[in-house]
C-alpha atoms as a PDB file:
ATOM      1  CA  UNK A   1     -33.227  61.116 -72.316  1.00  0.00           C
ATOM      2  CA  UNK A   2     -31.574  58.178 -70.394  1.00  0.00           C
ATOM      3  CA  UNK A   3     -32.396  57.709 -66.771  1.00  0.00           C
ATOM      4  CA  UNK A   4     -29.153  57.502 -64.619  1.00  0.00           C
ATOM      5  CA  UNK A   5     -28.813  53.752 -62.371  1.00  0.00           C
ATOM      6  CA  UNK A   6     -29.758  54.616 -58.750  1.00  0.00           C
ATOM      7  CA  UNK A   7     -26.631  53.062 -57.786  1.00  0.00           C
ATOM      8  CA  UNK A   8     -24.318  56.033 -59.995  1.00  0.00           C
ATOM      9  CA  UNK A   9     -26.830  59.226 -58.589  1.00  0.00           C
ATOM     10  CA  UNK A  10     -24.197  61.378 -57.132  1.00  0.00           C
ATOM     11  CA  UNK A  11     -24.286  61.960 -53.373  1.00  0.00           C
ATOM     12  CA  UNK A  12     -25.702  65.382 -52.491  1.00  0.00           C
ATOM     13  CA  UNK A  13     -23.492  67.468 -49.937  1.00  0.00           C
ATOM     14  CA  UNK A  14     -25.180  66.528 -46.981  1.00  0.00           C
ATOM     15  CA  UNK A  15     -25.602  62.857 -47.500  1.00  0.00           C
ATOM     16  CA  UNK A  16     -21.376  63.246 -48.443  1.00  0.00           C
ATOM     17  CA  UNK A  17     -21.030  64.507 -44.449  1.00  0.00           C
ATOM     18  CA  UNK A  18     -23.044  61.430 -43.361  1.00  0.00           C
ATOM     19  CA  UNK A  19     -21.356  58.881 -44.855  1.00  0.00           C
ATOM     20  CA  UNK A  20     -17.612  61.156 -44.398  1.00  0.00           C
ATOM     21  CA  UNK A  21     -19.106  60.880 -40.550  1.00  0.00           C
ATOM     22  CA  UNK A  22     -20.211  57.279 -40.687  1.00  0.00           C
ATOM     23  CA  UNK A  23     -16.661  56.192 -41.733  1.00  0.00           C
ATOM     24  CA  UNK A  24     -15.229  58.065 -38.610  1.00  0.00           C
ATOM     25  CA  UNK A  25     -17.088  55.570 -36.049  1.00  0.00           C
ATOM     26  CA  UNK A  26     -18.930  53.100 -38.132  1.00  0.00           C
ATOM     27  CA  UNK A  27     -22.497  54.311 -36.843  1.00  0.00           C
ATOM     28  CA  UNK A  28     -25.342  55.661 -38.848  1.00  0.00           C
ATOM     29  CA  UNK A  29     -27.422  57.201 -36.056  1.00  0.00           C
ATOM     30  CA  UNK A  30     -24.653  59.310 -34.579  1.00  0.00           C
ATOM     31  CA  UNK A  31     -23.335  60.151 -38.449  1.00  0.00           C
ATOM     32  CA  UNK A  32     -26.844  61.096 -38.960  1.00  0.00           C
ATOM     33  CA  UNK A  33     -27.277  63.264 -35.742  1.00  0.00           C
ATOM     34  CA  UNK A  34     -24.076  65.052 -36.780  1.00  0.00           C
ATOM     35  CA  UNK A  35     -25.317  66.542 -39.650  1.00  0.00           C
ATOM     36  CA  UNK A  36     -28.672  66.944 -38.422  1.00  0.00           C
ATOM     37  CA  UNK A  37     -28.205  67.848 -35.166  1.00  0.00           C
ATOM     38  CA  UNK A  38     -31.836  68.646 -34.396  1.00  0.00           C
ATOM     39  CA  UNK A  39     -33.085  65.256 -35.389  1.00  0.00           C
ATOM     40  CA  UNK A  40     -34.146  63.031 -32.143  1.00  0.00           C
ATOM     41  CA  UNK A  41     -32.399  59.935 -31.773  1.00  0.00           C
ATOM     42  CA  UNK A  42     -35.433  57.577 -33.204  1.00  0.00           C
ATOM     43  CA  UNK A  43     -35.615  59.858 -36.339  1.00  0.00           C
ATOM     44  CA  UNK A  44     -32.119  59.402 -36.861  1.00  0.00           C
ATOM     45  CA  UNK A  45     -31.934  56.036 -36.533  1.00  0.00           C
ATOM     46  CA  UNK A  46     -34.954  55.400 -39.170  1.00  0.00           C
ATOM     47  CA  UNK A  47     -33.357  58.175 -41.454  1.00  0.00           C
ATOM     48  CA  UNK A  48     -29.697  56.216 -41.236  1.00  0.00           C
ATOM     49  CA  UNK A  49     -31.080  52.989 -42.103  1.00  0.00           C
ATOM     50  CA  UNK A  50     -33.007  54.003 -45.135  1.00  0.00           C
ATOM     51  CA  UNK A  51     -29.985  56.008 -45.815  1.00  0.00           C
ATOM     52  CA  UNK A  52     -27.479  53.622 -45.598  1.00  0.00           C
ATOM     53  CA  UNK A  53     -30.188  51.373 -47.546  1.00  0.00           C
ATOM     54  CA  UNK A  54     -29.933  53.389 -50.750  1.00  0.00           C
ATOM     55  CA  UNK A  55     -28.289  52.139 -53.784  1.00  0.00           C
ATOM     56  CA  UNK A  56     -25.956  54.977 -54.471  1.00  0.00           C
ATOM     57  CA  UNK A  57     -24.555  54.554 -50.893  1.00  0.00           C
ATOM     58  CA  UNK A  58     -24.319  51.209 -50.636  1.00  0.00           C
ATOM     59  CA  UNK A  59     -22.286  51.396 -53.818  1.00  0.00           C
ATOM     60  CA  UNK A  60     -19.933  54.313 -52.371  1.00  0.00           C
ATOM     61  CA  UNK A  61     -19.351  52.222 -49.142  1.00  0.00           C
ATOM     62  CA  UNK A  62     -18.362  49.375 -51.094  1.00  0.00           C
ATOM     63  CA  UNK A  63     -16.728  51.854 -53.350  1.00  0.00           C
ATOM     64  CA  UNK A  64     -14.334  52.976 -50.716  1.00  0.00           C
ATOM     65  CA  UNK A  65     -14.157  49.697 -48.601  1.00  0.00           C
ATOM     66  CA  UNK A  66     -12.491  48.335 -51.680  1.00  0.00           C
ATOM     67  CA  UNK A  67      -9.557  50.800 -51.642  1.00  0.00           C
ATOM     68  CA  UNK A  68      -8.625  49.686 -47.666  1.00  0.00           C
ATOM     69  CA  UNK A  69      -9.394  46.022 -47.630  1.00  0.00           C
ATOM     70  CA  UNK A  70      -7.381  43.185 -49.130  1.00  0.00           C
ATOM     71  CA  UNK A  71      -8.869  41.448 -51.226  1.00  0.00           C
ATOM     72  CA  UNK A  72      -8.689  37.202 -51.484  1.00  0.00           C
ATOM     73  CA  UNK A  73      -6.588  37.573 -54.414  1.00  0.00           C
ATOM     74  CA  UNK A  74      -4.271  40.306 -52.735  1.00  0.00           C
ATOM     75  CA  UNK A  75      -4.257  38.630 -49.510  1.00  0.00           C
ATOM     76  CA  UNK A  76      -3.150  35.100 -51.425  1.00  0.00           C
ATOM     77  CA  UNK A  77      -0.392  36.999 -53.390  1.00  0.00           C
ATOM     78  CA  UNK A  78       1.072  38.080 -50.210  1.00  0.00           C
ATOM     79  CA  UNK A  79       1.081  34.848 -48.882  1.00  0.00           C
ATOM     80  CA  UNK A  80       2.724  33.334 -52.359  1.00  0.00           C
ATOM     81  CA  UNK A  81       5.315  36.259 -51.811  1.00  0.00           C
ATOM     82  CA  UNK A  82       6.024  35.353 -48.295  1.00  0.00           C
ATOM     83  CA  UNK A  83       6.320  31.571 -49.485  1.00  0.00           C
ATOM     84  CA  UNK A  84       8.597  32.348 -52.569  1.00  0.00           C
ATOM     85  CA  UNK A  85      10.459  34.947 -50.720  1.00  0.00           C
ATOM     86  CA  UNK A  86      14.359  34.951 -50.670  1.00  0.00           C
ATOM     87  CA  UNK A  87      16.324  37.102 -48.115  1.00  0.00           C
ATOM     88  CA  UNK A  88      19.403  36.072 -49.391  1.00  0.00           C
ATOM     89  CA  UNK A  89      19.148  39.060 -51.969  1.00  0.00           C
ATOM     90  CA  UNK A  90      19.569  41.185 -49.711  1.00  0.00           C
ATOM     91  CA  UNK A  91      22.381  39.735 -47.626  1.00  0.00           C
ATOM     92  CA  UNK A  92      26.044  40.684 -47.947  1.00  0.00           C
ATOM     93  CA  UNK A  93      27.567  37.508 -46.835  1.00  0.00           C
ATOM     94  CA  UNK A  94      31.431  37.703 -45.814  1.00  0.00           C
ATOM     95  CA  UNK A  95      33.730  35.247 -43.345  1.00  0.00           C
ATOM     96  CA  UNK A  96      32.787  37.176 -40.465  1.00  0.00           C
ATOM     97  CA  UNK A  97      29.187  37.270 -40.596  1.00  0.00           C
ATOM     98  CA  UNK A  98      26.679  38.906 -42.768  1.00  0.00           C
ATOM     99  CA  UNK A  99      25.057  42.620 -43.687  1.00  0.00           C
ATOM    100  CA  UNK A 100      21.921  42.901 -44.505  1.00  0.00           C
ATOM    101  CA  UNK A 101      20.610  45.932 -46.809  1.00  0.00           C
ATOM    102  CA  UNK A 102      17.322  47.456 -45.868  1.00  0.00           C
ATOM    103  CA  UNK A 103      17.875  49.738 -48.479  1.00  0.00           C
ATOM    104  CA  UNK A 104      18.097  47.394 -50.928  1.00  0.00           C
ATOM    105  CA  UNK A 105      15.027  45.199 -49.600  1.00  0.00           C
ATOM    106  CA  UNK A 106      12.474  47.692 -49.885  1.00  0.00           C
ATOM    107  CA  UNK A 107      13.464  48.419 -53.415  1.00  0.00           C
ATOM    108  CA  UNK A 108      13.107  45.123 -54.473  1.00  0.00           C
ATOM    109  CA  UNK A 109      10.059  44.948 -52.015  1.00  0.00           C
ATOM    110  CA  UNK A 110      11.173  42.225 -49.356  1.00  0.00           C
ATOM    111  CA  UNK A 111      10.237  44.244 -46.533  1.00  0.00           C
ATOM    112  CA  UNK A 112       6.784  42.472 -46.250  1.00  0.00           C
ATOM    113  CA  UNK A 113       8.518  39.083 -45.513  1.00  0.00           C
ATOM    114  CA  UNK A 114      10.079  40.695 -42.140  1.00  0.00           C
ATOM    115  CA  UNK A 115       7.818  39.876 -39.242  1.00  0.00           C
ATOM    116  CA  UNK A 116      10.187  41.751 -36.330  1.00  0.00           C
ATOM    117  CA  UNK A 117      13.639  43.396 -36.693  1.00  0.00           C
ATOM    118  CA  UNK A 118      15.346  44.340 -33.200  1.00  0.00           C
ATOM    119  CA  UNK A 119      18.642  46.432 -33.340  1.00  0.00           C
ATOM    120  CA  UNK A 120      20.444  47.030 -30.250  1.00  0.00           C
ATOM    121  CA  UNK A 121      23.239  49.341 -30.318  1.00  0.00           C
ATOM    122  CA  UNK A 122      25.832  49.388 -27.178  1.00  0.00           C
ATOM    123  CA  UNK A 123      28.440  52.200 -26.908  1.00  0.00           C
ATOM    124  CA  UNK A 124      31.590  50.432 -24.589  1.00  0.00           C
ATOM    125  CA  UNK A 125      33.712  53.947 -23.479  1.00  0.00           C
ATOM    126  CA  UNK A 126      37.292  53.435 -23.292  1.00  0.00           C
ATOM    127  CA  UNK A 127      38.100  52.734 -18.977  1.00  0.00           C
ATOM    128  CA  UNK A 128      42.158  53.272 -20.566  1.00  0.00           C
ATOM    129  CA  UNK A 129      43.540  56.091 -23.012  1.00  0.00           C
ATOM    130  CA  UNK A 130      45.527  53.785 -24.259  1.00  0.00           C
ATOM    131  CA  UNK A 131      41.884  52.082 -25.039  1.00  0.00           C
ATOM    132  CA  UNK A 132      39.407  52.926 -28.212  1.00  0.00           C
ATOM    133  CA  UNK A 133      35.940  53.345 -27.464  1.00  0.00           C
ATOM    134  CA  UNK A 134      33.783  50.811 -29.426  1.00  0.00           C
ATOM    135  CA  UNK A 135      29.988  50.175 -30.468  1.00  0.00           C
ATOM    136  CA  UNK A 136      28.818  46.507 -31.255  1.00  0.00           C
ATOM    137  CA  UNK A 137      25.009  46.754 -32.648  1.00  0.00           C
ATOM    138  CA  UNK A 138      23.029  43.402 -32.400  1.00  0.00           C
ATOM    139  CA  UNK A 139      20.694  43.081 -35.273  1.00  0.00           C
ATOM    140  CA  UNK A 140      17.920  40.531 -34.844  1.00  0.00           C
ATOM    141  CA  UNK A 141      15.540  39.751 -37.584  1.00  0.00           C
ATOM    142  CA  UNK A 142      12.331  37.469 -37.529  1.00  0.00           C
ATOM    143  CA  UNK A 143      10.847  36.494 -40.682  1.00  0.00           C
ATOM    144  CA  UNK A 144       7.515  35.228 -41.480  1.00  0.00           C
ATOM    145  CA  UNK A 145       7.490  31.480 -42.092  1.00  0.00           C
ATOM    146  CA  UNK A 146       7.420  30.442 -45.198  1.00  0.00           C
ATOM    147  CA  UNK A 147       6.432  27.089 -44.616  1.00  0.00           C
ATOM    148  CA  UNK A 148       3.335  28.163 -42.769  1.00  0.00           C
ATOM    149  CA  UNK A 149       2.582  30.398 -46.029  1.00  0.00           C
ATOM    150  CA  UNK A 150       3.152  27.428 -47.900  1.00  0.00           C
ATOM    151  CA  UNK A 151       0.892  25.166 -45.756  1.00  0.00           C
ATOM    152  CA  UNK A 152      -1.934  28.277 -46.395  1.00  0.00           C
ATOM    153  CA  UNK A 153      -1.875  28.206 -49.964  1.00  0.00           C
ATOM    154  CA  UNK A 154      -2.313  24.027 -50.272  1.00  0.00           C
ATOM    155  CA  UNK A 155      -4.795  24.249 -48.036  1.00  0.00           C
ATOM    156  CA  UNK A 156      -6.338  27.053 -50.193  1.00  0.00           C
ATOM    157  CA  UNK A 157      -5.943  24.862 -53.099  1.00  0.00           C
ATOM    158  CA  UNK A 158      -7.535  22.012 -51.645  1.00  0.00           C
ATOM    159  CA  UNK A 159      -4.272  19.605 -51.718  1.00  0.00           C
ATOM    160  CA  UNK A 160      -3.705  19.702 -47.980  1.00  0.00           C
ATOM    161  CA  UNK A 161      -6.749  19.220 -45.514  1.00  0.00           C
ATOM    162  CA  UNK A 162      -6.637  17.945 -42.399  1.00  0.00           C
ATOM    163  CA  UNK A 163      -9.055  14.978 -40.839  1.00  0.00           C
ATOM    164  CA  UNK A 164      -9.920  15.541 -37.380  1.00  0.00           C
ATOM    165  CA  UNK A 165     -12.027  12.162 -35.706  1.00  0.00           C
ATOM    166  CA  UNK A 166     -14.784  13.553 -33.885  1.00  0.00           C
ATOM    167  CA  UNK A 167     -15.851   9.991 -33.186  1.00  0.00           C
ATOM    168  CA  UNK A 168     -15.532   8.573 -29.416  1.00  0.00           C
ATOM    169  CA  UNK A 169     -11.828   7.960 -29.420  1.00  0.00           C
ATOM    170  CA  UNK A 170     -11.879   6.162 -32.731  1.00  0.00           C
ATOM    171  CA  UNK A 171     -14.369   4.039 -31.974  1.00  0.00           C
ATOM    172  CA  UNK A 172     -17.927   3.660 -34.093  1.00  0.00           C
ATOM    173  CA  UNK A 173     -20.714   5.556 -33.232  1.00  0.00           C
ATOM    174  CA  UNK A 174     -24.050   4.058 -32.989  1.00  0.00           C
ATOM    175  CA  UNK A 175     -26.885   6.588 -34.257  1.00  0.00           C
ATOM    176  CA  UNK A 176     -30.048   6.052 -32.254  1.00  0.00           C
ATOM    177  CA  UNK A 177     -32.602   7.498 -35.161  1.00  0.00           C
ATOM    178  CA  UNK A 178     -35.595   9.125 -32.473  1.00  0.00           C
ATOM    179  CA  UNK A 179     -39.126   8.883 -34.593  1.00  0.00           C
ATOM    180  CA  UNK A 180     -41.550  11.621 -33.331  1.00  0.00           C
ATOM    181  CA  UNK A 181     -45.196  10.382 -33.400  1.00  0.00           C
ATOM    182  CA  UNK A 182     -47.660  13.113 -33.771  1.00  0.00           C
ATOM    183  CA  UNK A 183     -50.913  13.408 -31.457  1.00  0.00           C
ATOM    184  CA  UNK A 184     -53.099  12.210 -34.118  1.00  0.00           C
ATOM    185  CA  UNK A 185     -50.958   9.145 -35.008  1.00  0.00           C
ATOM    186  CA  UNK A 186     -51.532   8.421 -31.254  1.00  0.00           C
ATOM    187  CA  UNK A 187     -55.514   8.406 -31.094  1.00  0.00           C
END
Protein backbone atom coordinates (compact mmCIF):
# COMPACT_ATOMS: atom_id res chain seq x y z
CA UNK A 1 0.00 0.00 0.00
CA UNK A 2 1.59 3.42 -0.94
CA UNK A 3 1.49 6.19 1.58
CA UNK A 4 -0.02 9.43 0.02
CA UNK A 5 2.71 12.85 0.17
CA UNK A 6 1.46 15.06 3.06
CA UNK A 7 1.47 17.80 0.69
CA UNK A 8 -1.56 15.86 -1.77
CA UNK A 9 -3.81 14.68 1.70
CA UNK A 10 -7.06 16.18 0.76
CA UNK A 11 -8.41 18.97 2.96
CA UNK A 12 -11.16 17.76 5.30
CA UNK A 13 -14.44 19.99 5.28
CA UNK A 14 -13.63 22.03 8.05
CA UNK A 15 -10.06 22.84 7.36
CA UNK A 16 -11.77 23.75 3.47
CA UNK A 17 -13.94 26.67 5.58
CA UNK A 18 -10.67 27.87 7.18
CA UNK A 19 -8.67 28.37 4.47
CA UNK A 20 -12.22 29.49 2.12
CA UNK A 21 -12.29 32.08 5.34
CA UNK A 22 -8.61 32.88 5.43
CA UNK A 23 -8.72 33.98 1.73
CA UNK A 24 -11.65 36.43 2.61
CA UNK A 25 -9.29 38.67 4.99
CA UNK A 26 -5.91 37.13 4.88
CA UNK A 27 -5.96 36.16 8.74
CA UNK A 28 -5.65 32.78 10.28
CA UNK A 29 -6.89 33.56 13.80
CA UNK A 30 -10.16 35.14 12.75
CA UNK A 31 -10.53 32.24 9.78
CA UNK A 32 -9.95 29.94 12.58
CA UNK A 33 -12.47 31.53 15.10
CA UNK A 34 -15.04 31.38 12.29
CA UNK A 35 -15.26 27.93 12.08
CA UNK A 36 -14.64 27.33 15.57
CA UNK A 37 -16.37 29.83 17.11
CA UNK A 38 -15.90 28.58 20.66
CA UNK A 39 -12.16 28.54 20.46
CA UNK A 40 -10.50 31.58 22.60
CA UNK A 41 -8.46 33.83 20.73
CA UNK A 42 -4.88 32.26 21.96
CA UNK A 43 -6.15 28.75 20.91
CA UNK A 44 -6.93 30.02 17.67
CA UNK A 45 -4.04 31.66 17.00
CA UNK A 46 -1.74 28.45 17.94
CA UNK A 47 -4.32 26.21 15.98
CA UNK A 48 -3.98 28.73 12.69
CA UNK A 49 -0.36 28.67 12.70
CA UNK A 50 0.14 24.98 12.87
CA UNK A 51 -2.64 24.96 10.44
CA UNK A 52 -1.48 27.14 8.01
CA UNK A 53 2.00 25.25 8.73
CA UNK A 54 0.82 21.97 7.22
CA UNK A 55 2.01 20.70 3.99
CA UNK A 56 -1.26 20.05 2.30
CA UNK A 57 -2.21 23.74 2.98
CA UNK A 58 0.65 25.34 2.23
CA UNK A 59 0.44 23.56 -1.10
CA UNK A 60 -3.39 24.63 -1.65
CA UNK A 61 -2.46 28.32 -0.84
CA UNK A 62 0.17 28.26 -3.28
CA UNK A 63 -2.16 26.17 -5.31
CA UNK A 64 -4.66 28.92 -5.64
CA UNK A 65 -2.26 31.98 -5.33
CA UNK A 66 -0.96 30.72 -8.62
CA UNK A 67 -4.28 31.07 -10.50
CA UNK A 68 -4.53 35.15 -9.37
CA UNK A 69 -0.96 36.26 -9.47
CA UNK A 70 1.18 37.00 -12.51
CA UNK A 71 3.77 35.32 -12.77
CA UNK A 72 7.58 36.83 -13.93
CA UNK A 73 7.13 35.21 -17.14
CA UNK A 74 3.42 36.53 -17.58
CA UNK A 75 4.19 39.81 -16.22
CA UNK A 76 7.39 40.09 -18.87
CA UNK A 77 5.09 38.95 -21.79
CA UNK A 78 2.85 41.76 -21.07
CA UNK A 79 5.45 44.09 -21.04
CA UNK A 80 6.99 42.55 -24.55
CA UNK A 81 3.26 42.99 -25.78
CA UNK A 82 3.01 46.51 -24.67
CA UNK A 83 6.57 47.13 -26.33
CA UNK A 84 5.72 45.31 -29.68
CA UNK A 85 2.27 46.62 -29.69
CA UNK A 86 0.79 48.35 -32.86
CA UNK A 87 -2.46 50.45 -32.66
CA UNK A 88 -2.39 51.14 -36.08
CA UNK A 89 -4.40 47.78 -36.63
CA UNK A 90 -6.98 48.98 -35.33
CA UNK A 91 -7.20 52.45 -36.82
CA UNK A 92 -9.35 53.41 -39.80
CA UNK A 93 -7.32 56.20 -41.11
CA UNK A 94 -9.17 58.63 -43.69
CA UNK A 95 -8.39 62.59 -44.77
CA UNK A 96 -10.42 63.78 -42.06
CA UNK A 97 -9.13 62.08 -39.15
CA UNK A 98 -9.17 58.59 -37.92
CA UNK A 99 -11.69 55.71 -36.32
CA UNK A 100 -10.59 53.57 -34.12
CA UNK A 101 -12.30 49.96 -33.65
CA UNK A 102 -12.65 48.71 -30.14
CA UNK A 103 -14.31 45.94 -31.52
CA UNK A 104 -11.73 44.95 -33.49
CA UNK A 105 -8.91 45.55 -30.72
CA UNK A 106 -10.13 43.25 -28.26
CA UNK A 107 -10.36 40.52 -30.81
CA UNK A 108 -7.02 40.78 -31.76
CA UNK A 109 -6.28 41.53 -27.99
CA UNK A 110 -4.85 45.23 -28.04
CA UNK A 111 -6.96 46.34 -25.35
CA UNK A 112 -4.14 45.76 -22.73
CA UNK A 113 -1.91 48.42 -24.46
CA UNK A 114 -4.71 51.22 -23.61
CA UNK A 115 -3.78 52.92 -20.37
CA UNK A 116 -7.02 55.59 -20.37
CA UNK A 117 -9.70 56.16 -23.06
CA UNK A 118 -11.99 59.38 -22.40
CA UNK A 119 -15.07 59.88 -24.74
CA UNK A 120 -16.98 62.95 -24.45
CA UNK A 121 -20.09 63.21 -26.30
CA UNK A 122 -21.82 66.87 -26.74
CA UNK A 123 -25.38 67.14 -28.15
CA UNK A 124 -25.50 71.07 -29.86
CA UNK A 125 -29.71 71.54 -30.28
CA UNK A 126 -30.63 73.44 -33.22
CA UNK A 127 -31.28 77.58 -31.73
CA UNK A 128 -32.92 77.83 -35.79
CA UNK A 129 -35.42 75.35 -37.65
CA UNK A 130 -33.81 76.09 -40.42
CA UNK A 131 -30.73 74.53 -38.20
CA UNK A 132 -29.84 70.55 -37.69
CA UNK A 133 -29.09 69.49 -34.36
CA UNK A 134 -25.56 67.94 -34.16
CA UNK A 135 -23.33 65.69 -31.74
CA UNK A 136 -19.42 65.96 -31.96
CA UNK A 137 -17.90 63.08 -29.53
CA UNK A 138 -14.20 63.72 -28.46
CA UNK A 139 -12.38 60.49 -28.15
CA UNK A 140 -9.15 60.62 -26.17
CA UNK A 141 -6.94 57.66 -25.85
CA UNK A 142 -3.70 57.20 -23.66
CA UNK A 143 -1.55 54.36 -24.33
CA UNK A 144 1.02 52.76 -22.28
CA UNK A 145 4.54 53.70 -23.36
CA UNK A 146 6.20 51.54 -25.18
CA UNK A 147 9.45 52.88 -24.75
CA UNK A 148 9.23 52.63 -21.00
CA UNK A 149 8.24 48.78 -21.66
CA UNK A 150 11.12 48.65 -23.74
CA UNK A 151 13.52 50.29 -21.21
CA UNK A 152 11.92 47.35 -18.59
CA UNK A 153 12.77 44.49 -20.56
CA UNK A 154 16.77 45.67 -21.23
CA UNK A 155 16.99 46.33 -17.96
CA UNK A 156 15.53 42.82 -17.26
CA UNK A 157 18.02 41.47 -19.59
CA UNK A 158 20.84 43.06 -18.10
CA UNK A 159 21.80 45.35 -21.31
CA UNK A 160 20.65 48.60 -19.76
CA UNK A 161 21.67 49.47 -16.05
CA UNK A 162 22.06 52.55 -14.74
CA UNK A 163 25.28 53.92 -12.53
CA UNK A 164 24.31 56.15 -9.86
CA UNK A 165 27.76 57.90 -7.94
CA UNK A 166 27.13 57.65 -4.42
CA UNK A 167 30.57 59.14 -3.90
CA UNK A 168 30.87 62.89 -2.45
CA UNK A 169 30.04 64.73 -5.61
CA UNK A 170 32.42 62.70 -7.71
CA UNK A 171 35.09 63.06 -5.70
CA UNK A 172 37.25 59.94 -3.99
CA UNK A 173 36.39 58.70 -0.86
CA UNK A 174 38.93 58.03 1.70
CA UNK A 175 38.00 54.80 3.87
CA UNK A 176 39.22 55.26 7.42
CA UNK A 177 39.53 51.23 8.26
CA UNK A 178 38.58 51.50 12.48
CA UNK A 179 40.60 48.33 14.20
CA UNK A 180 38.76 47.25 17.42
CA UNK A 181 41.25 46.10 20.12
CA UNK A 182 39.80 43.67 22.51
CA UNK A 183 40.23 44.03 26.47
CA UNK A 184 42.73 41.38 26.59
CA UNK A 185 44.89 42.77 23.73
CA UNK A 186 44.90 45.86 26.06
CA UNK A 187 46.37 44.27 29.40
Amino acid sequence: MSKINEEDKPLKTREKAVLNNYFLHFNGTRAWMEVHPKSSYDAARSSAAEFLAKPNVKAEIERRMSLVQMSADEALQLNADIARGDIGQVMDVSSVGFNLDMEKAQKLGLTKLIKRVKQKTTTYIAKKESEEDREVTDLEIELYPADAAIERALKVHGRLTQKVDLTSGGEKITVIEVVKKSAEADE
